[in-house]
Protein backbone atom coordinates (compact mmCIF):
# COMPACT_ATOMS: atom_id res chain seq x y z
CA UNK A 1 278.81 -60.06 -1.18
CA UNK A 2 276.40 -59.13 1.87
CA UNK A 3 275.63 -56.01 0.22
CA UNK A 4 274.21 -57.94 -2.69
CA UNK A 5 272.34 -60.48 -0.91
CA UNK A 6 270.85 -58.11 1.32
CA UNK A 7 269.73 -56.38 -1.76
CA UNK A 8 268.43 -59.32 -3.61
CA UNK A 9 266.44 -60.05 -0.54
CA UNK A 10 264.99 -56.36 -0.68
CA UNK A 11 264.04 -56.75 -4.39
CA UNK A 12 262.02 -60.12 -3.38
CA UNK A 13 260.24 -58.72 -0.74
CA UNK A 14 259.15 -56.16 -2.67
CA UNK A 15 258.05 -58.44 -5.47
CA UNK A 16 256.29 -60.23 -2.48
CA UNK A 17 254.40 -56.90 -1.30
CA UNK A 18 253.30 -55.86 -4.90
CA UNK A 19 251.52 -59.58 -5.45
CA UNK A 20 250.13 -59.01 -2.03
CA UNK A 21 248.74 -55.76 -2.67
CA UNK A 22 247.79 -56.47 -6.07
CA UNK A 23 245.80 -59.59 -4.62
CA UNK A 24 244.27 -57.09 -1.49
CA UNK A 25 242.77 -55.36 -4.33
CA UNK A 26 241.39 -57.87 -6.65
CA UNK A 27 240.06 -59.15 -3.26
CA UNK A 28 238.51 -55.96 -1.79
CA UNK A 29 237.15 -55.59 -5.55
CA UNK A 30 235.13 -59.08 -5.88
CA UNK A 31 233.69 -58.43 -2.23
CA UNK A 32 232.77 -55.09 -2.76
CA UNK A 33 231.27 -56.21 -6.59
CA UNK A 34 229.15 -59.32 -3.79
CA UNK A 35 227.91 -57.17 -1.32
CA UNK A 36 227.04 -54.48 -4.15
CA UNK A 37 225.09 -57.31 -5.93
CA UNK A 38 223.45 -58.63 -2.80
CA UNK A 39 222.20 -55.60 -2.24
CA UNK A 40 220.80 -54.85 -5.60
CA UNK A 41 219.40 -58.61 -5.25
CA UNK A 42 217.59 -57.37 -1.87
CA UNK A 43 216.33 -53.84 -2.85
CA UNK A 44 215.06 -56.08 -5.96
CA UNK A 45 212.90 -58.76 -3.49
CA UNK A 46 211.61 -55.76 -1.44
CA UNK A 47 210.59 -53.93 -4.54
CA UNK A 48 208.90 -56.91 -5.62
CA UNK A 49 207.00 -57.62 -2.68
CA UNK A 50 205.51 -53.91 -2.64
CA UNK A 51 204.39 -53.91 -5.80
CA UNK A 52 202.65 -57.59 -4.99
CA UNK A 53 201.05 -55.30 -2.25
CA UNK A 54 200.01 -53.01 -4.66
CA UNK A 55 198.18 -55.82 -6.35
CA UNK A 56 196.59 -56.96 -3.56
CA UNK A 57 195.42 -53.66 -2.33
CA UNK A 58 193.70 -53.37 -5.57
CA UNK A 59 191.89 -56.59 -5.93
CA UNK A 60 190.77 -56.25 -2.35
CA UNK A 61 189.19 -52.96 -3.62
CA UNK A 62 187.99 -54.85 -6.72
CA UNK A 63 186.14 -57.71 -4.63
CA UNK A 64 184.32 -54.69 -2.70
CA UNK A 65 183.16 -52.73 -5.14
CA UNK A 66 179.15 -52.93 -5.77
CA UNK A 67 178.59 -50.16 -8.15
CA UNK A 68 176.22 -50.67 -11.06
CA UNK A 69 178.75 -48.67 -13.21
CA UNK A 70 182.55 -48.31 -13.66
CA UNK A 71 184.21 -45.06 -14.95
CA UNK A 72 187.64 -44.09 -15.39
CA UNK A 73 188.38 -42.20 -12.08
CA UNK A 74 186.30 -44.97 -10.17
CA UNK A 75 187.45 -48.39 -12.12
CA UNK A 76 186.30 -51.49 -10.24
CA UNK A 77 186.01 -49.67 -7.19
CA UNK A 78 183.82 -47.89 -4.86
CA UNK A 79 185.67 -44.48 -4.04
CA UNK A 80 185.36 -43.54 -0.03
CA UNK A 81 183.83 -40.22 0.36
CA UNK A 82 186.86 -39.13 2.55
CA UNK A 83 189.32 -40.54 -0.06
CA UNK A 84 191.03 -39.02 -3.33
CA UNK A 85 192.04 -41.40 -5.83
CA UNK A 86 195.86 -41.09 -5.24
CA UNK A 87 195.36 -41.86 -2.00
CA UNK A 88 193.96 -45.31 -2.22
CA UNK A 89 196.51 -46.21 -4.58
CA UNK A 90 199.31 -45.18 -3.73
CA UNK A 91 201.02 -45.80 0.23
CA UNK A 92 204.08 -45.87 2.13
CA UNK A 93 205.66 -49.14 3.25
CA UNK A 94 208.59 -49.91 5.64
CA UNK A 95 211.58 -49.66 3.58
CA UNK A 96 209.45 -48.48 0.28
CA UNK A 97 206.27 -47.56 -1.44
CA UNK A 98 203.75 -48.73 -4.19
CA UNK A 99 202.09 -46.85 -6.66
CA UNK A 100 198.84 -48.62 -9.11
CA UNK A 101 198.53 -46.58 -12.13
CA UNK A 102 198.56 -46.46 -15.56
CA UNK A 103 200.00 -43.83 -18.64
CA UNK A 104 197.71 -42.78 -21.36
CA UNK A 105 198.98 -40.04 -24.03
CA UNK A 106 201.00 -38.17 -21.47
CA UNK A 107 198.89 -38.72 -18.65
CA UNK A 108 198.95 -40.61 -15.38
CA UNK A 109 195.80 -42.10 -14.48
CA UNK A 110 195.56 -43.76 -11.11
CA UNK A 111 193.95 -47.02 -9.88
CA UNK A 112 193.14 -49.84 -12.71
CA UNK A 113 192.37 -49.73 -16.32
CA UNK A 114 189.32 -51.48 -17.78
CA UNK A 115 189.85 -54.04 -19.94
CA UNK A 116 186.05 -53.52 -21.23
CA UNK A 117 186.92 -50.40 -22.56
CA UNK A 118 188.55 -52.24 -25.62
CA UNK A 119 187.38 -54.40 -28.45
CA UNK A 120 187.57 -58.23 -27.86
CA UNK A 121 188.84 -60.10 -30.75
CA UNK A 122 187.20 -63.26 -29.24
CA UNK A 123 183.94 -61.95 -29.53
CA UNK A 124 183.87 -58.30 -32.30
CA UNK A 125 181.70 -59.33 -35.58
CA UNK A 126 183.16 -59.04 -38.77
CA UNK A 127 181.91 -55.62 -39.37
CA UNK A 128 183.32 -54.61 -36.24
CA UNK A 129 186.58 -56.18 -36.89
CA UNK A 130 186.69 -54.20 -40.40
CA UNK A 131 185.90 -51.00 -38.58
CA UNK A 132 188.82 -51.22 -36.30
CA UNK A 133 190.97 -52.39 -38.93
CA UNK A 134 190.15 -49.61 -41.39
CA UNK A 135 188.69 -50.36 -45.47
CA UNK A 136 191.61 -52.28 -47.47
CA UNK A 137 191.51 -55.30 -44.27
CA UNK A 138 188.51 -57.33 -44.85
CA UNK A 139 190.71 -60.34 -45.53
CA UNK A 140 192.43 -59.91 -42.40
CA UNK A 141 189.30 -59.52 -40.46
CA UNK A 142 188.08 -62.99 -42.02
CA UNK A 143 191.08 -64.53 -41.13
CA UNK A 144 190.53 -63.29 -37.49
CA UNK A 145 187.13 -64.79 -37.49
CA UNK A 146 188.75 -68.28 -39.26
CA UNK A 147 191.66 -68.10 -36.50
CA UNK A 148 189.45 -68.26 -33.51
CA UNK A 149 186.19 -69.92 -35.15
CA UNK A 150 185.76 -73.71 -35.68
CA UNK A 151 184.20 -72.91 -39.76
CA UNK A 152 185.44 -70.87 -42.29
CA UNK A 153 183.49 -67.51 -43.16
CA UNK A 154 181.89 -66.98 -46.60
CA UNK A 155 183.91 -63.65 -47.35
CA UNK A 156 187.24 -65.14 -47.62
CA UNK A 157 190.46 -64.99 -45.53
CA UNK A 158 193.15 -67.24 -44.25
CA UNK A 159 192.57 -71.11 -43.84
CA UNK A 160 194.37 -74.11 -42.88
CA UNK A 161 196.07 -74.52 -46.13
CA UNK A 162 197.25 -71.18 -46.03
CA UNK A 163 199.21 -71.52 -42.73
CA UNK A 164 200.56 -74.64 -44.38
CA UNK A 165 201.88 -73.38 -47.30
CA UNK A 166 203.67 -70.39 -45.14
CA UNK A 167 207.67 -70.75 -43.97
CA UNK A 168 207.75 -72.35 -41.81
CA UNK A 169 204.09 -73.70 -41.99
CA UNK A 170 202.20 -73.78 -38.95
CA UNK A 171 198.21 -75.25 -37.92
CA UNK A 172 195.40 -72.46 -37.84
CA UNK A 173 194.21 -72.60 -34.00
CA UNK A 174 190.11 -72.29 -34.38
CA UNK A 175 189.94 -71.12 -30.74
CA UNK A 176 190.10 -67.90 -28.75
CA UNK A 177 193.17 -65.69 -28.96
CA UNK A 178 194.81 -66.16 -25.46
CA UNK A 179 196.70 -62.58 -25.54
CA UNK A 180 196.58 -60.03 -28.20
CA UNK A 181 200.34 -60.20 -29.42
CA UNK A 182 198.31 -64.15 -30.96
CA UNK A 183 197.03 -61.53 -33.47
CA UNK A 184 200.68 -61.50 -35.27
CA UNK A 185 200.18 -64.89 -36.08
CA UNK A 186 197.26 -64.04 -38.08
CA UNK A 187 198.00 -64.46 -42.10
CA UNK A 188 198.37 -60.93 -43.13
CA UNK A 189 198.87 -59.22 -40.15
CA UNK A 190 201.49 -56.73 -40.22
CA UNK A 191 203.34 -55.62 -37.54
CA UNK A 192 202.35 -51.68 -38.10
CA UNK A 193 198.57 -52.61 -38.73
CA UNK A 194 199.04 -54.01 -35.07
CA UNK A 195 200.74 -51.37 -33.90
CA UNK A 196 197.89 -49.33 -34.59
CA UNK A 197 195.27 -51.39 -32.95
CA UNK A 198 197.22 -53.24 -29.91
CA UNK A 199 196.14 -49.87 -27.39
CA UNK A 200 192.27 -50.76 -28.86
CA UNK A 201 192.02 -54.41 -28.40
CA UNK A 202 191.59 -56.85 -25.55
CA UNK A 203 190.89 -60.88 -25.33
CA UNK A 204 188.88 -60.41 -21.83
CA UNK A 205 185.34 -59.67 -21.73
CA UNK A 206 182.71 -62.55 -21.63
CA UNK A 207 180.43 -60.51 -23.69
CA UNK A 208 182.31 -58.74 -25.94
CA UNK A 209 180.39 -55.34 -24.97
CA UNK A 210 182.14 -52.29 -24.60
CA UNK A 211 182.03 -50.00 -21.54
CA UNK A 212 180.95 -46.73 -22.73
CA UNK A 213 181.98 -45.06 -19.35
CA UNK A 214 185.46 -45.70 -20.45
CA UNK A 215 185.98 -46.37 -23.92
CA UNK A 216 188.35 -44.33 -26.22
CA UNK A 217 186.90 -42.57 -28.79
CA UNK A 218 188.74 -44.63 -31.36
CA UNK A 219 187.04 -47.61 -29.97
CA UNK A 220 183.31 -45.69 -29.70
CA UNK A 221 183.51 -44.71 -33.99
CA UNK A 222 184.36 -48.16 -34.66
CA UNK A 223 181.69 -49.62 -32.95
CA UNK A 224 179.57 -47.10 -34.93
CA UNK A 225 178.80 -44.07 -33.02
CA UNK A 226 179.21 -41.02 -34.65
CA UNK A 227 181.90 -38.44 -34.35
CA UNK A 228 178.83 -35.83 -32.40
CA UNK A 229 177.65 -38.35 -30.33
CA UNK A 230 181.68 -39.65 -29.08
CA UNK A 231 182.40 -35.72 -28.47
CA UNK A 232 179.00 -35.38 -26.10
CA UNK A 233 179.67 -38.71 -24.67
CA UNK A 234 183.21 -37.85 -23.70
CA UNK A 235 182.45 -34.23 -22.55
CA UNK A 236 179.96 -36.08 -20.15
CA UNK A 237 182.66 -38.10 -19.00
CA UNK A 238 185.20 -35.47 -18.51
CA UNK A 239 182.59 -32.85 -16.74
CA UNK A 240 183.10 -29.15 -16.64
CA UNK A 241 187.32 -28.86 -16.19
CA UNK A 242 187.65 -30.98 -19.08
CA UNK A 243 189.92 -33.93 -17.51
CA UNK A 244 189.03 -37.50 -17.38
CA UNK A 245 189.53 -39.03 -13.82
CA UNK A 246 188.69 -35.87 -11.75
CA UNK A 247 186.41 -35.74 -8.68
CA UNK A 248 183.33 -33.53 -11.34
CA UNK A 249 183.31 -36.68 -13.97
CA UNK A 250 179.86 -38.03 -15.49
CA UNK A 251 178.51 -40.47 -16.87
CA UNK A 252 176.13 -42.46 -18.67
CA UNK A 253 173.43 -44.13 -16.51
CA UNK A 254 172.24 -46.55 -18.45
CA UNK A 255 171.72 -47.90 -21.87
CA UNK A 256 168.26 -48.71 -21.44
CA UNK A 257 165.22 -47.83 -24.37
CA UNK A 258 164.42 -45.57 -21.97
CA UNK A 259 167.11 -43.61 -21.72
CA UNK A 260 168.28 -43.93 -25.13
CA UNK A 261 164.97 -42.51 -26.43
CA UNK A 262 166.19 -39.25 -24.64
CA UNK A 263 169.32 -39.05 -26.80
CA UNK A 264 169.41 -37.11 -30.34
CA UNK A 265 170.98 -39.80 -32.20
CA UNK A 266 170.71 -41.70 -35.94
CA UNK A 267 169.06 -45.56 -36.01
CA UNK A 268 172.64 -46.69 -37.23
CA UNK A 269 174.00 -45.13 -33.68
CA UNK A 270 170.95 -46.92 -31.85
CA UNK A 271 171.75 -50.11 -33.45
CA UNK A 272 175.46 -49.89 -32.53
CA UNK A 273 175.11 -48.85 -28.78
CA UNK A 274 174.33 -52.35 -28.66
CA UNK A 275 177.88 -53.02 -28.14
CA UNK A 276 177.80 -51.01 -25.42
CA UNK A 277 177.20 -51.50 -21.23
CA UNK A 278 178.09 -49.09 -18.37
CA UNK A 279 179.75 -51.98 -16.12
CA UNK A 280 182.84 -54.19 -16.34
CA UNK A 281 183.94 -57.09 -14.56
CA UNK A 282 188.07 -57.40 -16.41
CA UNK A 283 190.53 -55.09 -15.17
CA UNK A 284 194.30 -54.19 -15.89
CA UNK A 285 196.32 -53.66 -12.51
CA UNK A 286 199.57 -52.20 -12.66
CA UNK A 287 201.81 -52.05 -9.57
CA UNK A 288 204.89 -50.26 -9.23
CA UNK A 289 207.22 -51.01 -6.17
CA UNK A 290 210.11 -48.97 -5.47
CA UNK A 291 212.49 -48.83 -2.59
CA UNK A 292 213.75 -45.84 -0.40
CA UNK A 293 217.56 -44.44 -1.04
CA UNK A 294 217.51 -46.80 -4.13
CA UNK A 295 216.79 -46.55 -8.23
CA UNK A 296 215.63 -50.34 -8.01
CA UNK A 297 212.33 -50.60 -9.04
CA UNK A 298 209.78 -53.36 -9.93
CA UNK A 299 206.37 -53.35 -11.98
CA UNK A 300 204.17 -55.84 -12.37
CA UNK A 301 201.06 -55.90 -14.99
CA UNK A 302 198.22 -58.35 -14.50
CA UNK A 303 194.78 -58.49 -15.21
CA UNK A 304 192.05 -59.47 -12.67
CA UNK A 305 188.41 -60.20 -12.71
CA UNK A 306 185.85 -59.38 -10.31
CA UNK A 307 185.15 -62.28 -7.90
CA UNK A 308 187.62 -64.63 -9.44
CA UNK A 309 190.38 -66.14 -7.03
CA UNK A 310 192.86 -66.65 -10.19
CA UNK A 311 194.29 -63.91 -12.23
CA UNK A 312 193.78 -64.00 -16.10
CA UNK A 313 197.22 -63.00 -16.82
CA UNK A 314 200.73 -62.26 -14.48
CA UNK A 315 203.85 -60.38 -15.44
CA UNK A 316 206.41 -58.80 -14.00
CA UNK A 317 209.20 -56.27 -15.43
């Protein structure tokens, strides 16, 4: 009879060390899944804050910069002689780094992008607007124009009644476009015709002109320069190695009659270099903060303009 209550006891207290252990685990488990997850919370903050400090070291170069020109390489900022590009933008922290930068076709550009460089489809004409948008969209650059203008333009497009009649209906704005992804609410607007303008568009620029120091040369034919004059422009730009943002680039000096009057170039290209300038005052920032001994990384994308407290637009990713 002992024999079987001592056994029954040892059975139990088994039973009893199993739930134990099986509860040391599920316990070990959820703290190490907390302290996992508070640290991924706090390599997350840090990460944030240097990429904020990438931010800030670029608008501080952006409020100091006194050029009369922007180029790619130097983009809202006056380069220090002693300095390389990389340099300035990129720097160590305590516990990580930041890096301001930018990707275009495969390569990384440092420092800021111009906004200017793009078309703004608060301020293009209509024969602009078709230009970008290729023959076969003149409705949908009329409806652009009715979208952000107060009256309707003679050559057609989209009107109020149109948005009405659509499912589900919806009020045609008649004011700026406040980002560029506004565009898809545009009647006819198609998500691959945006697709193929987004890179080429912009909804900063108080003038609407173009830099011509930075533009693509998608954006330089539509604004009606011809396909000689883009190449000559860009191989100024790019100087003798061929790369854009390198220490040999050049530029154009100035749009003035003066200098124009040196250039070899059609009265349709002299009429349209009147979208042009040399100098822009909008510029993207990109920050990237990352964090030593750790994948976490943040980026944030905002767009700044020169001698303006308030950013024009903030995200982070």
């Amino acid at each position: 009879m002992a024999t079987k209550k001592n056994g029954a006891i040892l059975i139990t207290t088994l039973w009893i060390l199993a739930i134990l252990s099986v509860l040391t685990v599920g316990v070990g488990f959820r703290v190490s899944i907390e302290a996992r997850l508070s640290k991924y919370n706090m390599d997350r903050l840090k990460a944030e804050y240097c990429a904020k400090a990438g931010i800030l070291k670029a608008r501080e170069m952006l409020s100091r910069n006194s050029k009369a020109y922007d180029s790619i390489r130097e983009c809202g900022i006056t380069l220090p002689a002693d300095k390389d590009i990389r340099s300035v933008f990129t720097e160590r922290l305590r516990d990580g780094a930041f890096e301001v930068s930018y990707d275009e076709e495969g390569v990384n550009y440092y420092g800021m992008m111009d906004e200017e460089r793009k078309i703004n489809v608060n301020k293009a004409d209509q024969p602009l607007l078709v230009s970008l948008l290729g023959k076969g969209n003149e409705d949908v650059a009329a409806s652009i124009m009715n979208w952000r203008g107060g009256a309707r333009m003679p050559g057609g497009g989209a009107w109020d009644d149109d948005y009405k009649s659509l499912t589900p209906p919806y009020e045609c704005k008649h004011a700026d476009f406040s980002c560029i992804e506004e565009l898809m609410l545009v009647k006819d607007m198609t998500p691959e015709l945006f697709e193929s303008i987004k890179d080429y568009i912009t909804v900063y620029g108080d003038d609407g002109k173009v830099n011509i120091n930075t533009a693509t040369k998608r954006v330089m034919l539509a604004c009606g320069l011809g396909e000689n004059l883009v190449t000559n422009i860009i191989n100024i730009r790019n100087g003798s190695d061929k790369k854009a943002g390198t220490k040999d680039d050049g530029l154009v000096q100035g749009i003035t009659p003066e200098e124009v009057e040196k250039w070899d170039i059609t009265t349709d290209e002299r009429n349209a270099l009147n979208y042009f300038t040399t100098k822009s005052n909008y510029f993207r920032i990109e920050s990237k903060g990352m964090i030593d001994k750790s994948r976490i990384s943040v980026k944030i994308v905002c767009v700044a303009k020169k001698g303006d407290k308030q950013l024009k637009y903030y995200r982070e990713y």
